[in-house]
Protein backbone atom coordinates (compact mmCIF):
# COMPACT_ATOMS: atom_id res chain seq x y z
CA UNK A 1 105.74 97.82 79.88
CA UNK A 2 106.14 99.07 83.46
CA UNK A 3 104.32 102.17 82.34
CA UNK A 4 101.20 100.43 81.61
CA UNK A 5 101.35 98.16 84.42
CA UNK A 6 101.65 101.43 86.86
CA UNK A 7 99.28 102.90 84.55
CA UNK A 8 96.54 100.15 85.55
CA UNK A 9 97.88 99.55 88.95
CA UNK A 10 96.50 103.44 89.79
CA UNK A 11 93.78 103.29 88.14
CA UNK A 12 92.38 99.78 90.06
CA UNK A 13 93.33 102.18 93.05
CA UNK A 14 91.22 104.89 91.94
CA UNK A 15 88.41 102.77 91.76
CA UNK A 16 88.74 101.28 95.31
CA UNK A 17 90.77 98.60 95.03
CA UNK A 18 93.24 99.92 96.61
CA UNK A 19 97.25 98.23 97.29
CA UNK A 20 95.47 95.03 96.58
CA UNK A 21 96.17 96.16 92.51
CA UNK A 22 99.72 95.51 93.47
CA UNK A 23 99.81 92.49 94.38
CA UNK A 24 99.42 90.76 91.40
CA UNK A 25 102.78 92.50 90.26
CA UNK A 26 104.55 92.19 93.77
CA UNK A 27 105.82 89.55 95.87
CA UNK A 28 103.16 87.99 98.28
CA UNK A 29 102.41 89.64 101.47
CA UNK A 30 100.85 89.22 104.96
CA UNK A 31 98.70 91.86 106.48
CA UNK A 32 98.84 91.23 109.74
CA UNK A 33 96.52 93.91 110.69
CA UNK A 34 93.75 92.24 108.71
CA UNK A 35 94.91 89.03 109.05
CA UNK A 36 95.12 89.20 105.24
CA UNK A 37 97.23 86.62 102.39
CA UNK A 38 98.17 88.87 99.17
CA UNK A 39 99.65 86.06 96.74
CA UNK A 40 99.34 85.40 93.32
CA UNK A 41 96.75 88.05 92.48
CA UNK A 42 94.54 87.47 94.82
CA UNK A 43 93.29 88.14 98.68
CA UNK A 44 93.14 85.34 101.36
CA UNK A 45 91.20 86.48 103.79
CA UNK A 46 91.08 85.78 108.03
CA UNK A 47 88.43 83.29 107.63
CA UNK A 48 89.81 81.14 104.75
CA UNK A 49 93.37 81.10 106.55
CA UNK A 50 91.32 79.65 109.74
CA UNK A 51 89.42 76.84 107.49
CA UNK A 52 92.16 76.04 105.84
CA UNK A 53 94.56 75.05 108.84
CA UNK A 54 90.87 73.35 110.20
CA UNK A 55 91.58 71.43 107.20
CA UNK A 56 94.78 70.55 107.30
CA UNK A 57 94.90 69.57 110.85
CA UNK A 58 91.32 67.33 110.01
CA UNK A 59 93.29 65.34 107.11
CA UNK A 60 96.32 65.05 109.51
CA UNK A 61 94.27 63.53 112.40
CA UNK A 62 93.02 60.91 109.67
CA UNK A 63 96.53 59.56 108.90
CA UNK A 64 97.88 56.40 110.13
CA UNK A 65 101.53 56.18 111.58
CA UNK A 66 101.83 52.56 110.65
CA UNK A 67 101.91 52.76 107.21
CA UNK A 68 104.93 54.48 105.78
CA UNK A 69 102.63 56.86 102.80
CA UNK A 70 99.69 57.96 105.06
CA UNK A 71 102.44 58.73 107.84
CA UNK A 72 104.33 60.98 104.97
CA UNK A 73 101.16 62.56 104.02
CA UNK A 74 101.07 63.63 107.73
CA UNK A 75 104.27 65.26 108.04
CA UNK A 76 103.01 67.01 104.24
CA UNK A 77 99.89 68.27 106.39
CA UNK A 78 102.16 69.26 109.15
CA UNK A 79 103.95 71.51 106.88
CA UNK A 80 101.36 73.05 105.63
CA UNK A 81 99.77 74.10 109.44
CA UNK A 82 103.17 75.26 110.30
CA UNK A 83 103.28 77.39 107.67
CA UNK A 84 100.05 78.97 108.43
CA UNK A 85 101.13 79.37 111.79
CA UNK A 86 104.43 81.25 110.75
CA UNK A 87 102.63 83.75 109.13
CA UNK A 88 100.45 83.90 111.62
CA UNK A 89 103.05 84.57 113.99
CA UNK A 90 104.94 86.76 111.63
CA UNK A 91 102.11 89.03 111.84
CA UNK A 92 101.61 89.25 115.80
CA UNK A 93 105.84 89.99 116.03
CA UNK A 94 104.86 92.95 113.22
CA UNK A 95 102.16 94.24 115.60
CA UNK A 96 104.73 93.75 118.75
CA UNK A 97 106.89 95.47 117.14
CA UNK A 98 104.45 98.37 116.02
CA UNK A 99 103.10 98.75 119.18
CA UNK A 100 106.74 99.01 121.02
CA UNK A 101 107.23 102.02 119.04
């Protein structure tokens, strides 16, 4: 079955799409050139990334630290802009480290 997976993979390429093709059969990636999420098939662009840490951080500044379940949804929120801003920052040490070279 890998045949026909390459098979299709080059062909999406052919026809402009390019390494994105691969992604639905690889692990996710960062582009930190473009600032671009690969997961799951599909391509999370700059923009999106941005709005969706806006949102997380909006939801989080809505919580209230005196009750025990809003407070635990904060720290859920607070995950979830960390981990946009380690792959954020995974991508600027990537570029460091390009540019050092």
């Amino acid at each position: 079955m890998a045949g026909r997976e390459e098979l299709i993979n080059q062909l999406a390429a052919k026809m402009g799409a390019g390494d994105f093709a691969q992604t639905k059969y690889t692990d996710s990636r960062y582009d930190s050139q473009t600032g671009t999420l690969y997961c799951d098939g599909i391509m999370i662009t700059k923009p999106v990334i941005e709005k969706a840490e806006q949102y997380f951080k909006g939801l989080k500044t809505k919580c209230s630290y005196t009750d025990p379940a809003s407070r635990e949804m904060a720290m859920i929120y607070q995950v979830a802009i960390e981990g946009i801003k380690m792959i954020r920052n995974s991508g600027q040490e990537t570029m460091k480290e390009d540019r050092s070279k």
